[in-house]
C-alpha atoms as a PDB file:
ATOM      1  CA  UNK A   1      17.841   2.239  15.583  1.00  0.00           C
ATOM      2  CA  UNK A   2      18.311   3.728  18.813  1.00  0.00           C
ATOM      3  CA  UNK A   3      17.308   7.260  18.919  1.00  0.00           C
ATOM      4  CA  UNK A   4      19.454   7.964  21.932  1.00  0.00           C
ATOM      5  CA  UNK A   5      22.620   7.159  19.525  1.00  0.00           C
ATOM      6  CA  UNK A   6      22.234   9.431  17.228  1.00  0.00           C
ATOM      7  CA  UNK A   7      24.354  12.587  18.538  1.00  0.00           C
ATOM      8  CA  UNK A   8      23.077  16.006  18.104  1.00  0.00           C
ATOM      9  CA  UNK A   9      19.531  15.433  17.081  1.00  0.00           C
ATOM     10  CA  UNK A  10      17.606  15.462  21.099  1.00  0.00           C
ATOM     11  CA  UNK A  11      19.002  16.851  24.233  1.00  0.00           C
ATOM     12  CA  UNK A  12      20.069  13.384  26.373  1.00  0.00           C
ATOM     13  CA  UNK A  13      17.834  12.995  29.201  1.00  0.00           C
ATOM     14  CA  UNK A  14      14.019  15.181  27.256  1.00  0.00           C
ATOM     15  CA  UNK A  15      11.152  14.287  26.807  1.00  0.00           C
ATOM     16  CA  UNK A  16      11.656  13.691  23.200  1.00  0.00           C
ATOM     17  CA  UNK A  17      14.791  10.993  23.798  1.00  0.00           C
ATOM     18  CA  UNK A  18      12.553   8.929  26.139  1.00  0.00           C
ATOM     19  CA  UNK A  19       9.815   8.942  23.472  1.00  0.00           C
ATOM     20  CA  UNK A  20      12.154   8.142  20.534  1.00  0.00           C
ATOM     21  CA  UNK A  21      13.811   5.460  22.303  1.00  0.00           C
ATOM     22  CA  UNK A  22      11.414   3.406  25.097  1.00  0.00           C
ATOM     23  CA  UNK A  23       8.562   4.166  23.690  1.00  0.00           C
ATOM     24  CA  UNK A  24       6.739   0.474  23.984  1.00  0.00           C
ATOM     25  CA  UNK A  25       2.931   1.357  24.236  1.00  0.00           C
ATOM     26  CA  UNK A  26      -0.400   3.104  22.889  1.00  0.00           C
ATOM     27  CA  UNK A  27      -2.843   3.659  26.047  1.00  0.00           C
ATOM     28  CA  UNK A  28      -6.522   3.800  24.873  1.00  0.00           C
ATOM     29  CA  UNK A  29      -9.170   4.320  27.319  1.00  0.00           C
ATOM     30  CA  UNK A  30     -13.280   3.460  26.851  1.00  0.00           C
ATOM     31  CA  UNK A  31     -16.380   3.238  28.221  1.00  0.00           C
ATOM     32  CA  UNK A  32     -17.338  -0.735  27.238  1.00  0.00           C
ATOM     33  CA  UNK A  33     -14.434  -2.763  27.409  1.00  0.00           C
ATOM     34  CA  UNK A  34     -16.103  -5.881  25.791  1.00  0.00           C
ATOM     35  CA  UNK A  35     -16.805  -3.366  22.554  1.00  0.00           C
ATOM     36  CA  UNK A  36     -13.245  -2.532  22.383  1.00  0.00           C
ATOM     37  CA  UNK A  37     -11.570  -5.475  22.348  1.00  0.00           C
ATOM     38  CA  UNK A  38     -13.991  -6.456  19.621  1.00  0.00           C
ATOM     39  CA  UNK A  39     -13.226  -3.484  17.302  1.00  0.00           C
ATOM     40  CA  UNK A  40      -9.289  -4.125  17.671  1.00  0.00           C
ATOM     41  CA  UNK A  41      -9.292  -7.390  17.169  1.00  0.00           C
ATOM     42  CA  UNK A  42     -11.710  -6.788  13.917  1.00  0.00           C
ATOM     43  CA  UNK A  43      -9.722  -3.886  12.905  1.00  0.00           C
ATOM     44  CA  UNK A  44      -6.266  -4.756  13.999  1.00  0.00           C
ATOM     45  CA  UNK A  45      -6.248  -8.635  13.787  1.00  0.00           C
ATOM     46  CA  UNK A  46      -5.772  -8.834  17.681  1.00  0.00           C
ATOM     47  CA  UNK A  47      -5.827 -12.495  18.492  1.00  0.00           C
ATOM     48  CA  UNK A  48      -6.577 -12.285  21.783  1.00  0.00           C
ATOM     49  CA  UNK A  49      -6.223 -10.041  24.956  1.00  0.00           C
ATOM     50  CA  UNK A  50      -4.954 -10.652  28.399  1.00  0.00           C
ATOM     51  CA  UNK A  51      -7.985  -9.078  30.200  1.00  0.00           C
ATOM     52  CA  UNK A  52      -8.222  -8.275  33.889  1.00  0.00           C
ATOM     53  CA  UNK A  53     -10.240  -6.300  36.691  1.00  0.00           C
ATOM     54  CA  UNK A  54      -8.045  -4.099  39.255  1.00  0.00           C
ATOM     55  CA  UNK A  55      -8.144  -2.014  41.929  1.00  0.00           C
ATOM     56  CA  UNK A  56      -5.709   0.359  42.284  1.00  0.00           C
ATOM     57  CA  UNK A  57      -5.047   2.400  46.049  1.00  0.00           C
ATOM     58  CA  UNK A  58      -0.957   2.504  46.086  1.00  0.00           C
ATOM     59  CA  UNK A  59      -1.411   5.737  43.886  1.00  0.00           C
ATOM     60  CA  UNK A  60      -1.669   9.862  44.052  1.00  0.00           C
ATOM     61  CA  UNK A  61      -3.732  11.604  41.174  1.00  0.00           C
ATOM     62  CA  UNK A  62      -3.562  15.499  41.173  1.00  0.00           C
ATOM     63  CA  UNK A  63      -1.635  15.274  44.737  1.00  0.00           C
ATOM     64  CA  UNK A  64      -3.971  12.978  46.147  1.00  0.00           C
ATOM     65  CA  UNK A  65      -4.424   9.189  47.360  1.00  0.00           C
ATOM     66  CA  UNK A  66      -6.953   7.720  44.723  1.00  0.00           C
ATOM     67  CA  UNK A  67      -8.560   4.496  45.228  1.00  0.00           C
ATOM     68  CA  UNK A  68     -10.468   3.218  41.267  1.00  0.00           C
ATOM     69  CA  UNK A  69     -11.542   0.320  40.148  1.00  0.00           C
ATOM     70  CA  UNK A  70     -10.904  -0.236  36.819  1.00  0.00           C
ATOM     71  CA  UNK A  71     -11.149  -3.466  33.477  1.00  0.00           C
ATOM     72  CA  UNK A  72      -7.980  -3.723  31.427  1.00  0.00           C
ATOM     73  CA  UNK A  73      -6.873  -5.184  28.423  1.00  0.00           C
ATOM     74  CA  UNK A  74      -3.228  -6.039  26.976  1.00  0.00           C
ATOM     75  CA  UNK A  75      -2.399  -7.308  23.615  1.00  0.00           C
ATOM     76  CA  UNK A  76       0.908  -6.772  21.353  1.00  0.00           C
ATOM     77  CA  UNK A  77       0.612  -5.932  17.801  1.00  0.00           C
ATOM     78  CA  UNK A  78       4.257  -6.657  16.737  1.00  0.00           C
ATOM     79  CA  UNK A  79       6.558  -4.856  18.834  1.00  0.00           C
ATOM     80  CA  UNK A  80       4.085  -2.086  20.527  1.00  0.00           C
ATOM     81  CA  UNK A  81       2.460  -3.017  23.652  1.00  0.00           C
ATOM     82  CA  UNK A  82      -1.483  -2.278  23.896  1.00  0.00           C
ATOM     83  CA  UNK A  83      -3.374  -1.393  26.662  1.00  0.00           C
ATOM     84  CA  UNK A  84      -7.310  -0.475  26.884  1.00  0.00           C
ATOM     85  CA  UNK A  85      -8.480   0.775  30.243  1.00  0.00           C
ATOM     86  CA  UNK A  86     -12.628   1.057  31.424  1.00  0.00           C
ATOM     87  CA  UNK A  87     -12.439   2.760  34.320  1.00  0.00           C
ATOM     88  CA  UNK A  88     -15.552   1.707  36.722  1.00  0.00           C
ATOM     89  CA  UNK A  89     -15.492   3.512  39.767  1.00  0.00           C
ATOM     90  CA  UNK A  90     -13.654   6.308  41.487  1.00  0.00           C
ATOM     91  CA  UNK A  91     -11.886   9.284  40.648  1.00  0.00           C
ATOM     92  CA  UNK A  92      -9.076   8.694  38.267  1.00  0.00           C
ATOM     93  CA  UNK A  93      -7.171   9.775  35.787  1.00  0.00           C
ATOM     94  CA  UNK A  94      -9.219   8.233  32.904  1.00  0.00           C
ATOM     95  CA  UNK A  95     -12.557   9.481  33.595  1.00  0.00           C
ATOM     96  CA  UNK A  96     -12.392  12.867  31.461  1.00  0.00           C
ATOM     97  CA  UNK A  97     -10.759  11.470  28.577  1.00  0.00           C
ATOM     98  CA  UNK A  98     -14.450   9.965  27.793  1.00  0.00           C
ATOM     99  CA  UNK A  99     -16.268  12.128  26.553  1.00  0.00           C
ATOM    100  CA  UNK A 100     -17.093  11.476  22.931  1.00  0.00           C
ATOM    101  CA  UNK A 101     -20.164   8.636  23.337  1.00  0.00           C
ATOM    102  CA  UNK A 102     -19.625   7.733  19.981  1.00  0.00           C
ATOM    103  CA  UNK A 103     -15.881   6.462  20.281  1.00  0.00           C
ATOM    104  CA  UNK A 104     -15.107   2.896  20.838  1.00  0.00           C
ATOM    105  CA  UNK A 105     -11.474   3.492  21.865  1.00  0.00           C
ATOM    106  CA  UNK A 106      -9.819   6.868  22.576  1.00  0.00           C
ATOM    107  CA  UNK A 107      -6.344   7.283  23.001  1.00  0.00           C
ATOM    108  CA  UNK A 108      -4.899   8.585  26.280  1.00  0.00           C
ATOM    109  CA  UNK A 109      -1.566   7.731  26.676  1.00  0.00           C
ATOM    110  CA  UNK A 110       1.816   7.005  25.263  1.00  0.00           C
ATOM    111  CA  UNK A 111       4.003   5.110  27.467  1.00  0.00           C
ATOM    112  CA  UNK A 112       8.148   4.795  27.868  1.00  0.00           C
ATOM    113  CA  UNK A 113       9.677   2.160  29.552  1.00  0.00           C
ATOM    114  CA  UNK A 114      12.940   2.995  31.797  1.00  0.00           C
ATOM    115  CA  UNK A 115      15.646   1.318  33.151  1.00  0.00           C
ATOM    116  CA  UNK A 116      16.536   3.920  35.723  1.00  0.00           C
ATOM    117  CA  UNK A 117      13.990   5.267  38.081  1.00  0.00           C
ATOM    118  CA  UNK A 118      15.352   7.988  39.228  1.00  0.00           C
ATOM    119  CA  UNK A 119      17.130   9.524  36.658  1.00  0.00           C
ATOM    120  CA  UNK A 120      13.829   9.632  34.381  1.00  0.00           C
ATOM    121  CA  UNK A 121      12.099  11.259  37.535  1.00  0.00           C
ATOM    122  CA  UNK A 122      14.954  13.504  37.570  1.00  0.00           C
ATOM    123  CA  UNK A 123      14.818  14.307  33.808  1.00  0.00           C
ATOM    124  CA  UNK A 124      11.182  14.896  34.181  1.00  0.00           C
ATOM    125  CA  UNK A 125      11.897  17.835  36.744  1.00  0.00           C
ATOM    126  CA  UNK A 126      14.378  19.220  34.805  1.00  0.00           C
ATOM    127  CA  UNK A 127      12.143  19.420  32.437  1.00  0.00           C
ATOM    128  CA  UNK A 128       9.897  21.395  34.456  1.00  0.00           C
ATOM    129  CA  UNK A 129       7.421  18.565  34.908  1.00  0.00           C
ATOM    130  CA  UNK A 130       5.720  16.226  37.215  1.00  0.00           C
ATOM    131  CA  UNK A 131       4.008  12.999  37.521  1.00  0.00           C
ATOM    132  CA  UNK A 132      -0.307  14.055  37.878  1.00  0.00           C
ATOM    133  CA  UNK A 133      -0.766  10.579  38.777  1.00  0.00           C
ATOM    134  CA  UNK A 134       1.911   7.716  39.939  1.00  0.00           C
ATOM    135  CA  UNK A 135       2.043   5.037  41.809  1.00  0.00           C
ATOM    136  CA  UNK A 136       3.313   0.864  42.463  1.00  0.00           C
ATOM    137  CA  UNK A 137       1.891  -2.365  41.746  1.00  0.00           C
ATOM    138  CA  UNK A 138       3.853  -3.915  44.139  1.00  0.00           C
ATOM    139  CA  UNK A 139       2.240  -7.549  42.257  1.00  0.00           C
ATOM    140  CA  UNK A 140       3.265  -6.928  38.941  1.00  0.00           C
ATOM    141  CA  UNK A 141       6.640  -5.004  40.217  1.00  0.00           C
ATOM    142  CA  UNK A 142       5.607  -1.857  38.344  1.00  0.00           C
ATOM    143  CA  UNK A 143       6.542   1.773  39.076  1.00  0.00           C
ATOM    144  CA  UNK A 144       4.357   3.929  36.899  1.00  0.00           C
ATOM    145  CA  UNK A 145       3.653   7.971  36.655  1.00  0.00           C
ATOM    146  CA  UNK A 146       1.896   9.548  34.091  1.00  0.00           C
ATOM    147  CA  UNK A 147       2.871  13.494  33.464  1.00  0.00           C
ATOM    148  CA  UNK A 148      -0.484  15.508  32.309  1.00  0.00           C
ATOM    149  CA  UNK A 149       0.058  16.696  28.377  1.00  0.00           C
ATOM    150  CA  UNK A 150      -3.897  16.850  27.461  1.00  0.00           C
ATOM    151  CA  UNK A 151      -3.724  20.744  26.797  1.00  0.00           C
ATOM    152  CA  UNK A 152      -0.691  20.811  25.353  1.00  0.00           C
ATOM    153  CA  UNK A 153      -0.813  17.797  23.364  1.00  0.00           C
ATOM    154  CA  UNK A 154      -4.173  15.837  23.798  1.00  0.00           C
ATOM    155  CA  UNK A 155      -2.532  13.096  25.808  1.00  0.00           C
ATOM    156  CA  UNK A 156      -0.557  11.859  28.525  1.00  0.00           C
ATOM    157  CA  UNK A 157       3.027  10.143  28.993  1.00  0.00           C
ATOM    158  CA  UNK A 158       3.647   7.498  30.715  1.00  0.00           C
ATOM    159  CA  UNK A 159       6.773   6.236  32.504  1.00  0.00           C
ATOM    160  CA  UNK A 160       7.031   2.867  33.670  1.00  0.00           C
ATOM    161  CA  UNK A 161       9.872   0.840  35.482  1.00  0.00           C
ATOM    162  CA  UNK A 162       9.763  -2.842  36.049  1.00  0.00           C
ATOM    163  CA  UNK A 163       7.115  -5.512  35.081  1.00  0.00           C
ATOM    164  CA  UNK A 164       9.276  -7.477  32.933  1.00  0.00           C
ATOM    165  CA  UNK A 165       7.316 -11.038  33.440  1.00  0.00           C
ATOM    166  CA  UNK A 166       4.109  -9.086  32.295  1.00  0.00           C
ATOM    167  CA  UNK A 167       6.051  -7.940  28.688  1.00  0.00           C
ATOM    168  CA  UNK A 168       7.415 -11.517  28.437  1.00  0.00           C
ATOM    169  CA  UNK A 169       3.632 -12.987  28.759  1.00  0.00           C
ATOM    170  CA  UNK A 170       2.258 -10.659  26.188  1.00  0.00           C
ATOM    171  CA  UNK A 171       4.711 -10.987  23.834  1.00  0.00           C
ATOM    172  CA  UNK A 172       5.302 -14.822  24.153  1.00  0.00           C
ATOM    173  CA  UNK A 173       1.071 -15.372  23.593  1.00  0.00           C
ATOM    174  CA  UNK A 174       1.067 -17.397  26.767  1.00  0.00           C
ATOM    175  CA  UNK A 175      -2.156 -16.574  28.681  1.00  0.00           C
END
């Protein structure tokens, strides 16, 4: 069921009708990759992960041009898309989310994918909110920002736009 159809329930265009209907991702972040990966796929029955190292510089965090290295992993479980980040160098948006040593995964963000660009950036200000990081992976065709709820909710949100042949991998098993 589409969330967005069902008239009266959330205001078109919140926070809340973005969550209940694109909603396609759990963001967990941690400080050994290698561990993670282990624990989901013992806990969770994850097959296997598309793993890879990046290096992101086409992005702002808190207003300013960041440049981070970080190790990712993507997997679906059914329909929900998800993605473990170790961030190794550089200050980013992951960092402060890692504070419990014990923890083999933490999660960090939830993550909505749109359609149109500008009308979720649009919906966002109306809101009376802003991206705290964003930015383009101009390889993967990705437009992401990620608005700051840690106080108010213990998490961030993510937007996304784009990346289509990335889904279609993950989903299909081929990698």
């Amino acid at each position: 069921m589409n969330i967005n159809n069902m008239a009266g329930v959330l205001i078109p265009g919140s926070l809340a009708d973005y969550v209940g209907a694109d909603l396609i991702q759990l963001g967990f972040v941690t400080k050994d990759l290698e561990q993670a990966m282990q624990f989901l796929k013992k806990s969770y029955g994850v097959k296997k992960f598309l793993t890879k190292e990046s290096r992101v510089t086409d992005a702002t965090y808190e207003g300013k041009p960041v440049n981070f290295s970080i190790k990712a992993a993507h997997a679906y479980i059914g329909n929900l898309f998800l993605e473990v980040i170790q961030p190794v160098s550089g200050e980013n948006p992951y960092d402060k989310y890692l504070t419990d040593t014990e923890r083999k995964v933490t999660l960090h963000h939830l993550c909505m994918k749109v359609a149109d660009w500008e009308k979720t950036i649009a919906d966002i200000q109306k809101a009376g909110f802003e991206f705290s990081f964003e930015g383009h992976n101009p390889k993967g065709g990705i437009r992401f920002g990620y608005i700051d709820m840690t106080k108010e909710m213990g998490l961030m949100l993510e937007f996304i736009n784009g990346g289509d042949s990335l889904f279609d991998k993950l989903k299909s098993g081929t990698y």
